[in-house]
C-alpha atoms as a PDB file:
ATOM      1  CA  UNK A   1       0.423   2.102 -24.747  1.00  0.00           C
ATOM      2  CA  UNK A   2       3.223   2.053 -21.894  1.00  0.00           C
ATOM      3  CA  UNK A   3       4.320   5.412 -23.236  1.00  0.00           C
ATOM      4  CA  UNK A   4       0.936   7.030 -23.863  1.00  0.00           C
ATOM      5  CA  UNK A   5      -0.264   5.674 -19.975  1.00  0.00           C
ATOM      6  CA  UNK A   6       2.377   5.446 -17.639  1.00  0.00           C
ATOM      7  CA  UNK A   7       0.468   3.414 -15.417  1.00  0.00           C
ATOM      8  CA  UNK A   8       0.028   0.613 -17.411  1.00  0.00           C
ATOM      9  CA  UNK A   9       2.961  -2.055 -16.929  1.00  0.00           C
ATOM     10  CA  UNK A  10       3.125  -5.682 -18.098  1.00  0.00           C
ATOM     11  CA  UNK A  11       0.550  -7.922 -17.755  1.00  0.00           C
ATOM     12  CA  UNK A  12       0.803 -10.900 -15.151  1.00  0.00           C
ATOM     13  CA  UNK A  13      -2.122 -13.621 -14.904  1.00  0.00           C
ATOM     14  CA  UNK A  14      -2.391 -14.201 -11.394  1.00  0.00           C
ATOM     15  CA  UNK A  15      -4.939 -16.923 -10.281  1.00  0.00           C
ATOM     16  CA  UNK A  16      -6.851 -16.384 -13.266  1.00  0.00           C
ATOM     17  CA  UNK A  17      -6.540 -12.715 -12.858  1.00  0.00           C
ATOM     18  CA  UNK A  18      -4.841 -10.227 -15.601  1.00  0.00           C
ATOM     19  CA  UNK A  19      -2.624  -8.235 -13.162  1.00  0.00           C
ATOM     20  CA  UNK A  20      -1.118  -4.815 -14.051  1.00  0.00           C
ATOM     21  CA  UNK A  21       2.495  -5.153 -12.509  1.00  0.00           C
ATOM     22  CA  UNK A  22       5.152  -2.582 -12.612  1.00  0.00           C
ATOM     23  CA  UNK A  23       8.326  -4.498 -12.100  1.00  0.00           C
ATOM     24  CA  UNK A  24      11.306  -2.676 -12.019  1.00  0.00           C
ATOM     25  CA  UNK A  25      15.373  -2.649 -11.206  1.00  0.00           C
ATOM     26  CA  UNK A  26      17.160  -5.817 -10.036  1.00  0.00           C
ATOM     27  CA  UNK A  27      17.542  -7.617  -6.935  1.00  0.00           C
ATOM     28  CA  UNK A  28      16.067  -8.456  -3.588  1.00  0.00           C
ATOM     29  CA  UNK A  29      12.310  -8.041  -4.498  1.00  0.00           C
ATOM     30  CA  UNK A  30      10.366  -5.503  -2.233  1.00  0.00           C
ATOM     31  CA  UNK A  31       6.173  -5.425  -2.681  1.00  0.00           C
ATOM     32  CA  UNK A  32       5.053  -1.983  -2.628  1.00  0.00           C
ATOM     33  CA  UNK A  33       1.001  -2.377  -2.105  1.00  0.00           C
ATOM     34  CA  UNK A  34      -0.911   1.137  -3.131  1.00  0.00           C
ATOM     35  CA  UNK A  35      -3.971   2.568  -0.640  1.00  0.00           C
ATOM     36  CA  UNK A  36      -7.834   2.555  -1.584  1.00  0.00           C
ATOM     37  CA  UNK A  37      -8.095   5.771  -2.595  1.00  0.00           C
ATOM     38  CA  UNK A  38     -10.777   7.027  -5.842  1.00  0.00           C
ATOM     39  CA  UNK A  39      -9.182   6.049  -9.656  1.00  0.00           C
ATOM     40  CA  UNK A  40      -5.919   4.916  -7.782  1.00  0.00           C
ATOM     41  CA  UNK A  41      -3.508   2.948  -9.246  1.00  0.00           C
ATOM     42  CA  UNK A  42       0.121   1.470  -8.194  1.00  0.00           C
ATOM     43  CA  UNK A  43       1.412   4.244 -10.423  1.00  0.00           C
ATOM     44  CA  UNK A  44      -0.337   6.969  -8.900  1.00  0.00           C
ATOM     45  CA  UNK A  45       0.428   6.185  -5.354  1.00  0.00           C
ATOM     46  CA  UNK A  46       4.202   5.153  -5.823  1.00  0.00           C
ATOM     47  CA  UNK A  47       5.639   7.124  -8.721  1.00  0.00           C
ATOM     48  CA  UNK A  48       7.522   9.243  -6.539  1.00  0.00           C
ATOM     49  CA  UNK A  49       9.819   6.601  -5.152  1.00  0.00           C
ATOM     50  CA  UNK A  50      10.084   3.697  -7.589  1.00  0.00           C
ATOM     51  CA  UNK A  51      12.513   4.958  -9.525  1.00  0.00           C
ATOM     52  CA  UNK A  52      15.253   5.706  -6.243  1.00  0.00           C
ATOM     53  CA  UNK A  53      13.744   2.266  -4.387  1.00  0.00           C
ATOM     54  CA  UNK A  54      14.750   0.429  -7.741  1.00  0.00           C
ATOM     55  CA  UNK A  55      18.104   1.336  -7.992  1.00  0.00           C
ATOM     56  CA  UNK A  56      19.280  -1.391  -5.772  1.00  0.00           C
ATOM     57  CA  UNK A  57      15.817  -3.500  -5.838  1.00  0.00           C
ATOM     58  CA  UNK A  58      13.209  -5.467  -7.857  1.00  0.00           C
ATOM     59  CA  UNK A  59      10.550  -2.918  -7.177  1.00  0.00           C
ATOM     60  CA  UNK A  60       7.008  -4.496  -7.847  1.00  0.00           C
ATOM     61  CA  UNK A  61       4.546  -2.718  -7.550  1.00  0.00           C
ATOM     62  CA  UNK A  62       0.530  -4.302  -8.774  1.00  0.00           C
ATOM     63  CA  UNK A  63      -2.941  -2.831  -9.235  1.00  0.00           C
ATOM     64  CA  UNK A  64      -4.980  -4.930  -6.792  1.00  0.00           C
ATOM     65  CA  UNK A  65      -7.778  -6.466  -8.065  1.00  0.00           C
ATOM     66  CA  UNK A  66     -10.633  -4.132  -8.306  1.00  0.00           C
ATOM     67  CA  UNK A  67      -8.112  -1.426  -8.930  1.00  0.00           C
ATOM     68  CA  UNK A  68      -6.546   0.230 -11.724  1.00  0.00           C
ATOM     69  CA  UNK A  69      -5.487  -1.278 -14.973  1.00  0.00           C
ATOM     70  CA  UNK A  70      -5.788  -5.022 -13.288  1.00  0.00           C
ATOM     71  CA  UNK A  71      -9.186  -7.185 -14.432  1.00  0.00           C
ATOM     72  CA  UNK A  72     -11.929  -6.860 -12.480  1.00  0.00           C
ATOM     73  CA  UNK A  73     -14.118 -10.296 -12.258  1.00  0.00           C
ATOM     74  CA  UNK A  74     -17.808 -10.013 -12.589  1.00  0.00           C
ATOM     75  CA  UNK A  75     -18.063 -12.607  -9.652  1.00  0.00           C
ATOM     76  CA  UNK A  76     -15.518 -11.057  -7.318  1.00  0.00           C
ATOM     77  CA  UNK A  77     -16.506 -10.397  -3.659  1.00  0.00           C
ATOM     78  CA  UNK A  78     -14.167  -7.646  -2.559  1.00  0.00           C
ATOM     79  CA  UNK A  79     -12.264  -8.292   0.676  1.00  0.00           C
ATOM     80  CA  UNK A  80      -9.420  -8.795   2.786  1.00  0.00           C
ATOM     81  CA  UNK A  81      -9.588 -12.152   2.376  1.00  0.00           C
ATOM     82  CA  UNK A  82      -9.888 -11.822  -1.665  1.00  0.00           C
ATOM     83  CA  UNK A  83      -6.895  -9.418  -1.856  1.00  0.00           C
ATOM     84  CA  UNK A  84      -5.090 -11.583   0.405  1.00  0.00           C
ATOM     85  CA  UNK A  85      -5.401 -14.549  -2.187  1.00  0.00           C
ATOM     86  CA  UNK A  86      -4.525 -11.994  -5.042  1.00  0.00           C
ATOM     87  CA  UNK A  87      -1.667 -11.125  -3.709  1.00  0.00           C
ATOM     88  CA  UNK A  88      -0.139 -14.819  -2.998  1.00  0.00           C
ATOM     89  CA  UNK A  89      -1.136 -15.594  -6.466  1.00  0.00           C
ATOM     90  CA  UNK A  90       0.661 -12.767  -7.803  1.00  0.00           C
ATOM     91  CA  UNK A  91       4.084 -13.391  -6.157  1.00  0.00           C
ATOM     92  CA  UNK A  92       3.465 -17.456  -7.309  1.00  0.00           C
ATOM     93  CA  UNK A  93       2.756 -16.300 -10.525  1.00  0.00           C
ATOM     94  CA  UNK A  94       6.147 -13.913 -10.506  1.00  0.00           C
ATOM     95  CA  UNK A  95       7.862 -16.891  -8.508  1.00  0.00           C
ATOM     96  CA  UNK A  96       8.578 -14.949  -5.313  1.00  0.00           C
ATOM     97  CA  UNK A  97       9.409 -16.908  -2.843  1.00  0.00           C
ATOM     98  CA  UNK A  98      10.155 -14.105  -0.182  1.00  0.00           C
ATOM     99  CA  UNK A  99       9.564 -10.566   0.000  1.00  0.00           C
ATOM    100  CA  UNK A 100       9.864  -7.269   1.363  1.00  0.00           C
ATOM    101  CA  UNK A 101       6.251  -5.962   1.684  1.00  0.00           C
ATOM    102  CA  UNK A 102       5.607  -2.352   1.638  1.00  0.00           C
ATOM    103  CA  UNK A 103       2.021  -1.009   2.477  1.00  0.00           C
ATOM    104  CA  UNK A 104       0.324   1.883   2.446  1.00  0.00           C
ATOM    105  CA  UNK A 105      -3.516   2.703   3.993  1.00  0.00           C
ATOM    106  CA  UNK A 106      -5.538   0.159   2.753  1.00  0.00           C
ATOM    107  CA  UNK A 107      -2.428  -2.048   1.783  1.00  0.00           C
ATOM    108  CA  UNK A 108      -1.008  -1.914   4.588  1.00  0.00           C
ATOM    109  CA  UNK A 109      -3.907  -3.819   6.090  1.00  0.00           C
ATOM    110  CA  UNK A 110      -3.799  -6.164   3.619  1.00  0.00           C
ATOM    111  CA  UNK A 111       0.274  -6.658   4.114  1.00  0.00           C
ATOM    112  CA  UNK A 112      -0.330  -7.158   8.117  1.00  0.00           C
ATOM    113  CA  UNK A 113      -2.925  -9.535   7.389  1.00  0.00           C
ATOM    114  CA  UNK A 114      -0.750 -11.488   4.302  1.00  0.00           C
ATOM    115  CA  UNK A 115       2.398 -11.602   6.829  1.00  0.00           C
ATOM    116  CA  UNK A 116       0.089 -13.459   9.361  1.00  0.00           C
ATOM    117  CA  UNK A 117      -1.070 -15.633   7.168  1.00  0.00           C
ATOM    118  CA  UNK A 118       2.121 -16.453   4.970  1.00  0.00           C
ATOM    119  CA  UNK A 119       5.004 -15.394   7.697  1.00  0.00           C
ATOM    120  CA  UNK A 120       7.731 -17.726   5.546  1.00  0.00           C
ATOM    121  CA  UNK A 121       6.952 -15.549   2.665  1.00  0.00           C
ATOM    122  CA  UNK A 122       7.675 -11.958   4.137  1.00  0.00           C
ATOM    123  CA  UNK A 123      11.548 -10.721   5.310  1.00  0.00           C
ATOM    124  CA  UNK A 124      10.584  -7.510   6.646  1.00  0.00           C
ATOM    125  CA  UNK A 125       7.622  -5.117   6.355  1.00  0.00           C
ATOM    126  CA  UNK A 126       6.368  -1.779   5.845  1.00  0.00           C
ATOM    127  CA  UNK A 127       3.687  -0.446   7.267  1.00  0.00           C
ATOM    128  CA  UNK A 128       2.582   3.535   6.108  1.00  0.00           C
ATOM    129  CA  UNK A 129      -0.824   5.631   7.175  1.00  0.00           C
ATOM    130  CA  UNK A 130      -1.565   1.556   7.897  1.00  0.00           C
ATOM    131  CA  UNK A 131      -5.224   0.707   8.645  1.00  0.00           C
ATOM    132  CA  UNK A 132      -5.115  -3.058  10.324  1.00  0.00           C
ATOM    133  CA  UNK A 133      -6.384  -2.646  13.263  1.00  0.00           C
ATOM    134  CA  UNK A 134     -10.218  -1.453  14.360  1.00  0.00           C
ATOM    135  CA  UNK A 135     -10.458   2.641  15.141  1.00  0.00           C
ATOM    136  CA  UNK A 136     -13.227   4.937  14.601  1.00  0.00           C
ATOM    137  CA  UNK A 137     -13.602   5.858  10.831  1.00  0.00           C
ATOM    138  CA  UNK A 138     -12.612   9.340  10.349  1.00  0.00           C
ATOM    139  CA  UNK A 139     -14.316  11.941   8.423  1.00  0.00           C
ATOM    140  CA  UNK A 140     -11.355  11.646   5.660  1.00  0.00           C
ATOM    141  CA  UNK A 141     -11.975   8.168   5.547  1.00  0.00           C
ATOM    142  CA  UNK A 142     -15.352   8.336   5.154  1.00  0.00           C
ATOM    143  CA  UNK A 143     -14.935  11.000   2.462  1.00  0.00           C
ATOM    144  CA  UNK A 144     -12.558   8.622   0.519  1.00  0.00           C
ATOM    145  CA  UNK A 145     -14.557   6.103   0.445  1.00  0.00           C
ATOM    146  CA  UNK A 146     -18.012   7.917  -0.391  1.00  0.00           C
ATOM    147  CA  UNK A 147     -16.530   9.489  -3.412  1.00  0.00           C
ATOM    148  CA  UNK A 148     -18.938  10.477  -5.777  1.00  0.00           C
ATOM    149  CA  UNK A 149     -17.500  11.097  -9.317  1.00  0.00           C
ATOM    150  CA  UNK A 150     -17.046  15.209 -10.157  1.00  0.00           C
ATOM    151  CA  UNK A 151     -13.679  17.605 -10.133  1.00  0.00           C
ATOM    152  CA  UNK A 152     -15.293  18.935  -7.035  1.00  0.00           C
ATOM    153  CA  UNK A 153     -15.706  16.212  -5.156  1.00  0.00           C
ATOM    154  CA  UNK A 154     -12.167  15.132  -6.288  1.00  0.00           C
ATOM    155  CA  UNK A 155     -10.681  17.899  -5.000  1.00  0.00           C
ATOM    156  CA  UNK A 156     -12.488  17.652  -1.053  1.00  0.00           C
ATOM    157  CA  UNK A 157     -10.989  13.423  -1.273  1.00  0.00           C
ATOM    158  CA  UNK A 158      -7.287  15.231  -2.214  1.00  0.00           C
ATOM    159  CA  UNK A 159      -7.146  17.999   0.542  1.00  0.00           C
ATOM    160  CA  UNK A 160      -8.107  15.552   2.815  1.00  0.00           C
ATOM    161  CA  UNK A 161      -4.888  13.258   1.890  1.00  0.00           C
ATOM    162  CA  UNK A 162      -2.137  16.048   1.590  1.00  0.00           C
ATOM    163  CA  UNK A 163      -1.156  18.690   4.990  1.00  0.00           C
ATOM    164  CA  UNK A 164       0.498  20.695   1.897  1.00  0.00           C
ATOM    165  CA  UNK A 165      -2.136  22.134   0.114  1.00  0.00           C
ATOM    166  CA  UNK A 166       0.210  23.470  -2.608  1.00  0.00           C
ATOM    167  CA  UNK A 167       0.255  19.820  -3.824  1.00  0.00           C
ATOM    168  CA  UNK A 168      -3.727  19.488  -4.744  1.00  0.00           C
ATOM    169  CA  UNK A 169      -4.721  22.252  -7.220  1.00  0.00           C
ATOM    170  CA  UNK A 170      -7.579  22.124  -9.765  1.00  0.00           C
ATOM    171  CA  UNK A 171      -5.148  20.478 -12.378  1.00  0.00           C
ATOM    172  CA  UNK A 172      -4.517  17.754 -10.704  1.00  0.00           C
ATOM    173  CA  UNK A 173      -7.841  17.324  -9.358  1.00  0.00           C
ATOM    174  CA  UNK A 174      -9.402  17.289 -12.596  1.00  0.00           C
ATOM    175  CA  UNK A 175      -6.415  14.831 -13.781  1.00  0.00           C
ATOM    176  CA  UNK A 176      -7.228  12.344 -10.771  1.00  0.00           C
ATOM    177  CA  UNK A 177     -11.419  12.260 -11.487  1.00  0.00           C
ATOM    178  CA  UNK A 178     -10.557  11.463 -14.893  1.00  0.00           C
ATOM    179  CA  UNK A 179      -9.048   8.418 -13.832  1.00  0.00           C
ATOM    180  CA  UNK A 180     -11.808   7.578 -11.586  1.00  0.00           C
ATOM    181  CA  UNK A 181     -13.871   7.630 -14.404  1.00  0.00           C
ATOM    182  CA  UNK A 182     -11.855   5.510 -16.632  1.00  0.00           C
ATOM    183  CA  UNK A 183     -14.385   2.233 -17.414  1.00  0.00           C
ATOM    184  CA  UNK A 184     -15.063   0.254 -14.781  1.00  0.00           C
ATOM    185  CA  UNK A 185     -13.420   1.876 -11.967  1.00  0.00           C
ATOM    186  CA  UNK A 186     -15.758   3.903 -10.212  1.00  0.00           C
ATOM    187  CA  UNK A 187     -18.559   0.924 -10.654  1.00  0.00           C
ATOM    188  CA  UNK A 188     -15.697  -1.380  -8.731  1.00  0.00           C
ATOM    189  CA  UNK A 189     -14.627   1.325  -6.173  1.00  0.00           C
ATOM    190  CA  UNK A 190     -18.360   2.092  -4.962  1.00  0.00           C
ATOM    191  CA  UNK A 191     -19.087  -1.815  -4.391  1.00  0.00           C
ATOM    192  CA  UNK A 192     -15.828  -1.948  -1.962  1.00  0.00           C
ATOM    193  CA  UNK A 193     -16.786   0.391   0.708  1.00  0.00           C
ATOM    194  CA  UNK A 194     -20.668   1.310   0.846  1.00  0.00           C
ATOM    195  CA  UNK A 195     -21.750   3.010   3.991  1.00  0.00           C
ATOM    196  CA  UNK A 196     -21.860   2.270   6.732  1.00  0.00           C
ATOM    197  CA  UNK A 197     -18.526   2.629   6.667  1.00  0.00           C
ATOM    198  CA  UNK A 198     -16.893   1.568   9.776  1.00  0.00           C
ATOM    199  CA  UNK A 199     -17.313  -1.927   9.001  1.00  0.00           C
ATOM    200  CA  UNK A 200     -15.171  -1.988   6.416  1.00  0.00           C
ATOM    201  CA  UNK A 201     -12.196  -0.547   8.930  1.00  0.00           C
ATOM    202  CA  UNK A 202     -13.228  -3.498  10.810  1.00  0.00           C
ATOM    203  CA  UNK A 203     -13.006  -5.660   7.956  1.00  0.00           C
ATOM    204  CA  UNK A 204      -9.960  -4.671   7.191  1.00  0.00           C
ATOM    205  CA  UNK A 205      -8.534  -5.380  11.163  1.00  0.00           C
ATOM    206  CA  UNK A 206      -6.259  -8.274  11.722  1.00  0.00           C
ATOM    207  CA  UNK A 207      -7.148  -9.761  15.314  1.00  0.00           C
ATOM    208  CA  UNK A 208      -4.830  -8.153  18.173  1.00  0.00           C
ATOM    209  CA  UNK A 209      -3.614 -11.495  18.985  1.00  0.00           C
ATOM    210  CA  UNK A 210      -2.227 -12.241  15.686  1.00  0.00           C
ATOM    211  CA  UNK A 211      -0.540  -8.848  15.118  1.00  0.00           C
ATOM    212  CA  UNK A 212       1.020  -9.670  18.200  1.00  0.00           C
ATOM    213  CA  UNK A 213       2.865 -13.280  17.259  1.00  0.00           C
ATOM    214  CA  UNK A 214       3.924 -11.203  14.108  1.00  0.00           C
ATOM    215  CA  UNK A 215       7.907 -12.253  13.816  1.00  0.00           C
ATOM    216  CA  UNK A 216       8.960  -9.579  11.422  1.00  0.00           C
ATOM    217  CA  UNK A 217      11.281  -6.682  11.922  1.00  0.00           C
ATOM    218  CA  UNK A 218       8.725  -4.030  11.113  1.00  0.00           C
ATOM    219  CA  UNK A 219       9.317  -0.113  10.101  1.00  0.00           C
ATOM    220  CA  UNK A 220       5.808   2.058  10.698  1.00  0.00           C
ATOM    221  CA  UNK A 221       6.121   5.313   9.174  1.00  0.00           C
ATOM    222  CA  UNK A 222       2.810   7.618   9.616  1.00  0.00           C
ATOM    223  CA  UNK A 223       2.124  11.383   9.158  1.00  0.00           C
ATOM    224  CA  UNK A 224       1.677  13.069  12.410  1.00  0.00           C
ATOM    225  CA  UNK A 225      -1.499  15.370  10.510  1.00  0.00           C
ATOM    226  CA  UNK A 226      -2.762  12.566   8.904  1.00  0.00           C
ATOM    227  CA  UNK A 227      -6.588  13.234   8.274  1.00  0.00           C
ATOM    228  CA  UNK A 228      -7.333   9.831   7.302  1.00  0.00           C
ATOM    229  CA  UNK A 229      -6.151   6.908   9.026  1.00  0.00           C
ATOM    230  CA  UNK A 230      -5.595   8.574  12.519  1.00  0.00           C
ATOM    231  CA  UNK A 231      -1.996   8.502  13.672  1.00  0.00           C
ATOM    232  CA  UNK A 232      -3.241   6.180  16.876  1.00  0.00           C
ATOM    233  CA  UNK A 233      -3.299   3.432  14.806  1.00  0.00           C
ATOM    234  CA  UNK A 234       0.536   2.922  14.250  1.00  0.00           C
ATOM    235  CA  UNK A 235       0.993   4.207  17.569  1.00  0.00           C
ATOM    236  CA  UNK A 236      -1.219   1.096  18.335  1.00  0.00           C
ATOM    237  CA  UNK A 237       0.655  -1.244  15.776  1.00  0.00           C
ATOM    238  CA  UNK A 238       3.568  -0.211  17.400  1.00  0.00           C
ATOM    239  CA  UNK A 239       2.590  -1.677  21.048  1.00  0.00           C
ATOM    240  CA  UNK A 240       1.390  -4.508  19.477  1.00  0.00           C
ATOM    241  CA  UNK A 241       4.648  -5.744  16.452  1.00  0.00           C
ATOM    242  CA  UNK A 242       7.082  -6.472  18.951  1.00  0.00           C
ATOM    243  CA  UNK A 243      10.077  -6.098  16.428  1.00  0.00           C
ATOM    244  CA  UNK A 244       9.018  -2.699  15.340  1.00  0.00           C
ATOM    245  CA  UNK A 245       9.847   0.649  15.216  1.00  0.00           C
ATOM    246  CA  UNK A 246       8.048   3.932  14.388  1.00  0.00           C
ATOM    247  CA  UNK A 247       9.079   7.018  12.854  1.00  0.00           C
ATOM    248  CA  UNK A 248       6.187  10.229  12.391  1.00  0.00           C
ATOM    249  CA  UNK A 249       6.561  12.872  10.089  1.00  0.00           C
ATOM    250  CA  UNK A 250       5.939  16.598  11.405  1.00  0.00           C
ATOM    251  CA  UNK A 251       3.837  18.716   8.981  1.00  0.00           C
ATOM    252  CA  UNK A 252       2.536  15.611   7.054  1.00  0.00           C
ATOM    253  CA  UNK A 253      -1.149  14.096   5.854  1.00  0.00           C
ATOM    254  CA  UNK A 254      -1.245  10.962   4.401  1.00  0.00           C
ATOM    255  CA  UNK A 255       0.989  11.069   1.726  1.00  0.00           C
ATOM    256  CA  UNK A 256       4.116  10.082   3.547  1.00  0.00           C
ATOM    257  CA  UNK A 257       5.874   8.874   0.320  1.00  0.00           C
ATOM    258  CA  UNK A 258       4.920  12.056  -1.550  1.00  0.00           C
ATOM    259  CA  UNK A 259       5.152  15.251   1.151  1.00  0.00           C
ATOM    260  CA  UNK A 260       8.755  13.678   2.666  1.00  0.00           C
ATOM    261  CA  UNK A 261       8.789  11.013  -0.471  1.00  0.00           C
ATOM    262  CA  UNK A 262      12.701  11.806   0.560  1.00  0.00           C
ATOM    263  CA  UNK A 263      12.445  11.469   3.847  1.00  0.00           C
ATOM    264  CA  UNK A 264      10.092   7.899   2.975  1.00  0.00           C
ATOM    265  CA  UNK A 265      12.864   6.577   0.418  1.00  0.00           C
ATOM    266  CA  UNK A 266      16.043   6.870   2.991  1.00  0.00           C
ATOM    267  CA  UNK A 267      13.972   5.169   6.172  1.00  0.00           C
ATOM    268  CA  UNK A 268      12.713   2.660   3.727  1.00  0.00           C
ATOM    269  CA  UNK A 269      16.271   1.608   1.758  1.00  0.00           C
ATOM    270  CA  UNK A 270      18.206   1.943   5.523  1.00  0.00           C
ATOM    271  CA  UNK A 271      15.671  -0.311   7.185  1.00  0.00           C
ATOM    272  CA  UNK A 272      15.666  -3.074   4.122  1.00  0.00           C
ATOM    273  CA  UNK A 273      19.712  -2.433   3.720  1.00  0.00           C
ATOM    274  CA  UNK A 274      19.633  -3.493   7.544  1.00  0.00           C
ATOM    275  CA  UNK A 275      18.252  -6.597   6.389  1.00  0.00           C
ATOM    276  CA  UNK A 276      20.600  -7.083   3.852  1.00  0.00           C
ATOM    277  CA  UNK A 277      23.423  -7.033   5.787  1.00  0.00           C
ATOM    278  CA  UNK A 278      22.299  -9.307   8.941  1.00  0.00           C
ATOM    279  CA  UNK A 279      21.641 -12.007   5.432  1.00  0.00           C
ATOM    280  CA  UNK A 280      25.455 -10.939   4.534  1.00  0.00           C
ATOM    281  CA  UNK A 281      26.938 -11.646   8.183  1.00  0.00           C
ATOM    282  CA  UNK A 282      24.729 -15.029   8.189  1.00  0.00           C
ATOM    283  CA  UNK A 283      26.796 -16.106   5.269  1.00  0.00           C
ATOM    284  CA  UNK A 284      29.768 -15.393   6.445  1.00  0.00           C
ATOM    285  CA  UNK A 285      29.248 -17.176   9.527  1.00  0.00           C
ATOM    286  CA  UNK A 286      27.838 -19.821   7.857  1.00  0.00           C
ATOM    287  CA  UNK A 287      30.910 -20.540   5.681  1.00  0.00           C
ATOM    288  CA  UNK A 288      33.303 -19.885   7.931  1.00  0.00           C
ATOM    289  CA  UNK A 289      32.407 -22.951  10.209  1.00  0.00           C
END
């Protein structure tokens, strides 16, 4: 099955939950937490840069619940709040004490919003195209999230994600409403996000206040022709994470870890190597007293 369907990883229960992991290399563990997108999946929206990120890391990397190959409960009410609880369960469930979190769009949200709530559990954090805070739903956005099943359709949601057109063709249009159509996930996706549709970026918002007490060294990467989530918001983020730092991306949608996935992987694995090392000098310290 692996080998017929990339995306499909092992299987971890989590609260109850079956929980399609990909859990990769060796090492510090970093959390990579995939966007909202139509027929997404953790594969999908990280394939470019697992395999470089794992060389030195634990890459994990799960379908949310609602999403992909994970289960999707009958009696589920989608929400920050529900992914939130997934997503502690998940790294109890892997016995993860501590992580790096890495989120993009829609999970970044829900990583600023798990950091708040469980700050002993996160080491540093990743915020890319983040929603998390409250801005006026964009016409991508609202796209995204309105997706109607057909190639066509398919095809507008794409465009709207890449600044390089040469990366959406029909192929790959066609490829990605397949998925959406696998069983189950469109009938999951349309409950998340019904219009109106600028609730649900308000949903998503963690309160300014708490942003601001967030302790973490934070990297925010964002596209600077991002169609989607409007660059203001990590400019915004940025003001707010007082141990944070920003870096846009010229000529780049919302697919930071695909259109400069090189560019993504070496501000990424220099920001969590930083990390490493302060943990390394801490040591030594330590023991030398």
């Amino acid at each position: 099955m692996r080998e017929a369907h990339p995306e499909i990883a092992r299987t971890v229960q989590a609260g109850g939950i079956r929980t399609n992991v990909h859990d990769v290399g060796e090492g510090a563990p970093v959390v990579l937490i995939h966007g909202s997108g139509p027929g997404v999946t953790a594969w999908a929206n990280w394939r470019t840069v697992i395999p470089a990120l794992s060389t030195h890391r634990r890459v994990v990397a799960p379908d949310m619940v609602g999403f992909g190959f994970t289960e999707r409960p009958s009696d589920i009410a989608y929400g920050r709040e529900a992914w939130v609880a997934h997503l502690v369960d998940l790294l109890d469930a892997m016995e993860l004490d501590r992580v790096d979190l890495v989120g993009n769009s829609f999970g970044g949200a829900l990583s600023l919003a798990f950091a708040i709530r469980f700050p002993q559990r996160v080491r540093r954090l990743v915020l890319m195209g983040a929603a998390g805070v409250e801005f006026e739903v964009t016409q991508g956005l609202d796209a995204v999230w309105g997706y109607e099943p057909s190639a066509r359709n398919m095809r507008k949601v794409m465009d709207y994600f890449a600044y390089d057109r040469s990366l959406v063709n029909d192929e790959l249009a066609e490829l990605r409403y397949k998925a959406s159509i696998r069983p189950g996930f469109q009938e999951a996706f349309s409950s998340m996000f019904p219009a109106p549709r600028q609730r649900w970026v308000e949903a998503l918002a963690s309160p300014e206040d708490d942003i601001r007490a967030i302790p973490h060294e934070t990297l925010i990467l964002h596209g600077r022709d991002d169609q989607v989530v409007p660059l203001e918001t990590s400019l915004r983020l940025h003001q707010l994470i007082v141990s944070s730092q920003l870096h846009v991306f010229g000529r780049c949608g919302h697919w930071v870890q695909i259109e400069h996935a090189a560019g993504f992987i070496r501000q990424v694995q220099d920001f969590l190597s930083d990390a490493d090392l302060e943990s390394s000098v801490k040591r030594d310290l330590m023991a030398s007293r």
